[in-house]
C-alpha atoms as a PDB file:
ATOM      1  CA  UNK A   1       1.104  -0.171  16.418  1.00  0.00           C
ATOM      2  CA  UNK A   2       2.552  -3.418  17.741  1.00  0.00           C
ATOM      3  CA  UNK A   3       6.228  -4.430  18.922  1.00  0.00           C
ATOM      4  CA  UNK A   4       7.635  -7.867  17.860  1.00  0.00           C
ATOM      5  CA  UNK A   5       9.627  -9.884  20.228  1.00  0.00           C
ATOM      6  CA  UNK A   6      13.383  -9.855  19.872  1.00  0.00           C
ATOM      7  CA  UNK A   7      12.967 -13.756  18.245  1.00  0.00           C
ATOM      8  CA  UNK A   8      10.753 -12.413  15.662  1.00  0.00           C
ATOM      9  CA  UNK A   9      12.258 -12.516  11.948  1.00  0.00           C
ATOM     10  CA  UNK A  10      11.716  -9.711   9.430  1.00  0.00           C
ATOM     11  CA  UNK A  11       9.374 -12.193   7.141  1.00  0.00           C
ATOM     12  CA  UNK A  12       7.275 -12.690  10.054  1.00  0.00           C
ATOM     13  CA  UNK A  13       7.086  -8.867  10.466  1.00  0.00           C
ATOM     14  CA  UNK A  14       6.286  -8.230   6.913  1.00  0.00           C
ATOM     15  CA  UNK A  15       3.553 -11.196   6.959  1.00  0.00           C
ATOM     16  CA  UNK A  16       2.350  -9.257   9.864  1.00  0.00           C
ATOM     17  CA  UNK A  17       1.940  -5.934   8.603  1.00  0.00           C
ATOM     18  CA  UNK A  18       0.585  -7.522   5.612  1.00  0.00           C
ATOM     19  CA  UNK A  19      -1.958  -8.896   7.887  1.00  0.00           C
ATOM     20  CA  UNK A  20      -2.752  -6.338   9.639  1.00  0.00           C
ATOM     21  CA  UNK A  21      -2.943  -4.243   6.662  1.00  0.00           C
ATOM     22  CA  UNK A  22      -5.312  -6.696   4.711  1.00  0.00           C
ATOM     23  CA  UNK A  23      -7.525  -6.948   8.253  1.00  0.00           C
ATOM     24  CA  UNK A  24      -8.314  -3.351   7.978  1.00  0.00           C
ATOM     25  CA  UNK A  25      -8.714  -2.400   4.504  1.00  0.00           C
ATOM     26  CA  UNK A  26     -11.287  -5.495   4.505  1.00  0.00           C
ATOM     27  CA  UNK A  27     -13.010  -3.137   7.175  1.00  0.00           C
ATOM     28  CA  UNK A  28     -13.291  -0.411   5.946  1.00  0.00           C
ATOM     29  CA  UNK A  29     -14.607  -1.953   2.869  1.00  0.00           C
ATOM     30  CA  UNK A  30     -12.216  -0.523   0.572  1.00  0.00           C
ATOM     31  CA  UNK A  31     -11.038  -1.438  -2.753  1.00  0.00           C
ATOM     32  CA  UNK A  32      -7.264  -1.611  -2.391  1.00  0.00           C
ATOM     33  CA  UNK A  33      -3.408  -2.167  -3.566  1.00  0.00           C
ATOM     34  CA  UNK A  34      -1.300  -3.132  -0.754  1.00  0.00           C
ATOM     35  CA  UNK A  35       2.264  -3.132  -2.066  1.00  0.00           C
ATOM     36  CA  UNK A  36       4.825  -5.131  -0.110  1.00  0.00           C
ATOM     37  CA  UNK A  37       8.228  -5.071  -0.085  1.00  0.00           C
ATOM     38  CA  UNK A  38       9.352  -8.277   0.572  1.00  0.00           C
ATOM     39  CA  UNK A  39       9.504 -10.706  -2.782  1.00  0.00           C
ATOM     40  CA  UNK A  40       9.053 -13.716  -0.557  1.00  0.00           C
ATOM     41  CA  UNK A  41       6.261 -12.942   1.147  1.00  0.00           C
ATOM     42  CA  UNK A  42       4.706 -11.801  -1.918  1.00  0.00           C
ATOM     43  CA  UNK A  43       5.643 -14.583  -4.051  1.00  0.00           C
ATOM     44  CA  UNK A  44       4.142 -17.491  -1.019  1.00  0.00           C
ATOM     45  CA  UNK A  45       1.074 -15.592  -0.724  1.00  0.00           C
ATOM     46  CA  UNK A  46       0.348 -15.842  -4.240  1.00  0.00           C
ATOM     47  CA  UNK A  47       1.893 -19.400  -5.527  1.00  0.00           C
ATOM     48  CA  UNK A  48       2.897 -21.235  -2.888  1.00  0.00           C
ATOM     49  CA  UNK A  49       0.986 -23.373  -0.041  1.00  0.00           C
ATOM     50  CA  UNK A  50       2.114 -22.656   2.990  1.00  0.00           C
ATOM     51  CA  UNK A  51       2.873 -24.403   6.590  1.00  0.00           C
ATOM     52  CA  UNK A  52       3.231 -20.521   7.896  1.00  0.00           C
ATOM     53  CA  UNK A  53      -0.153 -19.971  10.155  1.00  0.00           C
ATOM     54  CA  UNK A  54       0.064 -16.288   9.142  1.00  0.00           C
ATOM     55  CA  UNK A  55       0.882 -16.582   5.160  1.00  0.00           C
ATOM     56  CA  UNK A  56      -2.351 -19.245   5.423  1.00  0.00           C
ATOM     57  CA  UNK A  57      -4.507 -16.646   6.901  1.00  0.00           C
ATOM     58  CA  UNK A  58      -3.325 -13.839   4.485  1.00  0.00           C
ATOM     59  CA  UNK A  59      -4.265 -15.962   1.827  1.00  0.00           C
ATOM     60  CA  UNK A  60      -8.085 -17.149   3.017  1.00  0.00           C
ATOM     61  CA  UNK A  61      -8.563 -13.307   4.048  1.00  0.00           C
ATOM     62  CA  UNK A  62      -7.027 -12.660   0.128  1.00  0.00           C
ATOM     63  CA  UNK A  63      -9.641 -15.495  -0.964  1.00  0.00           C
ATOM     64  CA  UNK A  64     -12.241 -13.891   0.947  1.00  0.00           C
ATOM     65  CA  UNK A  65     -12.090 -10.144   0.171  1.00  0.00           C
ATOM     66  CA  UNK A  66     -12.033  -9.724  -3.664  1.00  0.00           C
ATOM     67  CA  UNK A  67     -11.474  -5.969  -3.600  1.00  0.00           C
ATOM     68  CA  UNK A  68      -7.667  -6.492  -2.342  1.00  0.00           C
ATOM     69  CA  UNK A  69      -4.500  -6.789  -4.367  1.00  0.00           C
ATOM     70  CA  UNK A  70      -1.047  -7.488  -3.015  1.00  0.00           C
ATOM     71  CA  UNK A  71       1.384  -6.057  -5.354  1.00  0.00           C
ATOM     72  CA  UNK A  72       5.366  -6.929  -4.900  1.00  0.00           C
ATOM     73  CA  UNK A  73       7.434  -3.393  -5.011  1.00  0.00           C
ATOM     74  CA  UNK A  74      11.385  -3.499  -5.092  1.00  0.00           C
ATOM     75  CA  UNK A  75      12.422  -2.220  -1.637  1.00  0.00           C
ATOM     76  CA  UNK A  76      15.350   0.679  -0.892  1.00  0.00           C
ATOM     77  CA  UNK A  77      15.094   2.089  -4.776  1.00  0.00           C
ATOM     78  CA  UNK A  78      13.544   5.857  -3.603  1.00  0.00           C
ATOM     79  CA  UNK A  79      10.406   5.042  -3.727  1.00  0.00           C
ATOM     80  CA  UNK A  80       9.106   7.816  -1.496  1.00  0.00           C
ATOM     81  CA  UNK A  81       6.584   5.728   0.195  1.00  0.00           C
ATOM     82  CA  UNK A  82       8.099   2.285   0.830  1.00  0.00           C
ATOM     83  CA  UNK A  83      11.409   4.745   2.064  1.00  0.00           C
ATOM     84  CA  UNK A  84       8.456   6.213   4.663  1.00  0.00           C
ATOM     85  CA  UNK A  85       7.839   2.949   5.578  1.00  0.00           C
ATOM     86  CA  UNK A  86      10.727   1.098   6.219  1.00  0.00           C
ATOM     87  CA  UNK A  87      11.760   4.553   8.632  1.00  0.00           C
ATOM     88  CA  UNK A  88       8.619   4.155  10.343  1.00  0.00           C
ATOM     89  CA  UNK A  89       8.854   0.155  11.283  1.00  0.00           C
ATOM     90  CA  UNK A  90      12.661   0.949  11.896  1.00  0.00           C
END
């Protein structure tokens, strides 16, 4: 659990928990779908080269562990989990 700084955008939340997310799945050793909710951080990690220190290091650790997939999910439709989510971070 972590608490951003007032300053701190949603995108660089999201790249965050992304981060985070990738950091310990590549831990555990796990072979893994992490679905985000944010199109834009989904779409940089995967086409775009990025200036962003954190989408850089999502994408080595992406590079690095071949067992992870980021997947893009449409945010506030009902999906039960992502709706779990977005209470918990709120």
């Amino acid at each position: 659990m972590a608490k951003l700084d007032s300053h701190n955008t949603i995108l660089q939340a999201d790249c965050l928990a992304l981060k985070e997310a990738i950091s310990w799945t590549s831990g555990q050793k796990l072979m893994a779908k992490l679905w985000c909710d944010s199109e834009s951080v989904a779409k940089t990690i995967i086409y775009r080269k990025s200036r962003n220190s954190i989408i850089h290091e999502i994408q080595i650790s992406l590079q690095d562990s071949l067992n992870i997939k980021v997947c893009w999910v449409e945010g506030h439709i009902g999906i039960a989990g992502n709706e779990a989510a977005d209470k918990s971070a709120n």
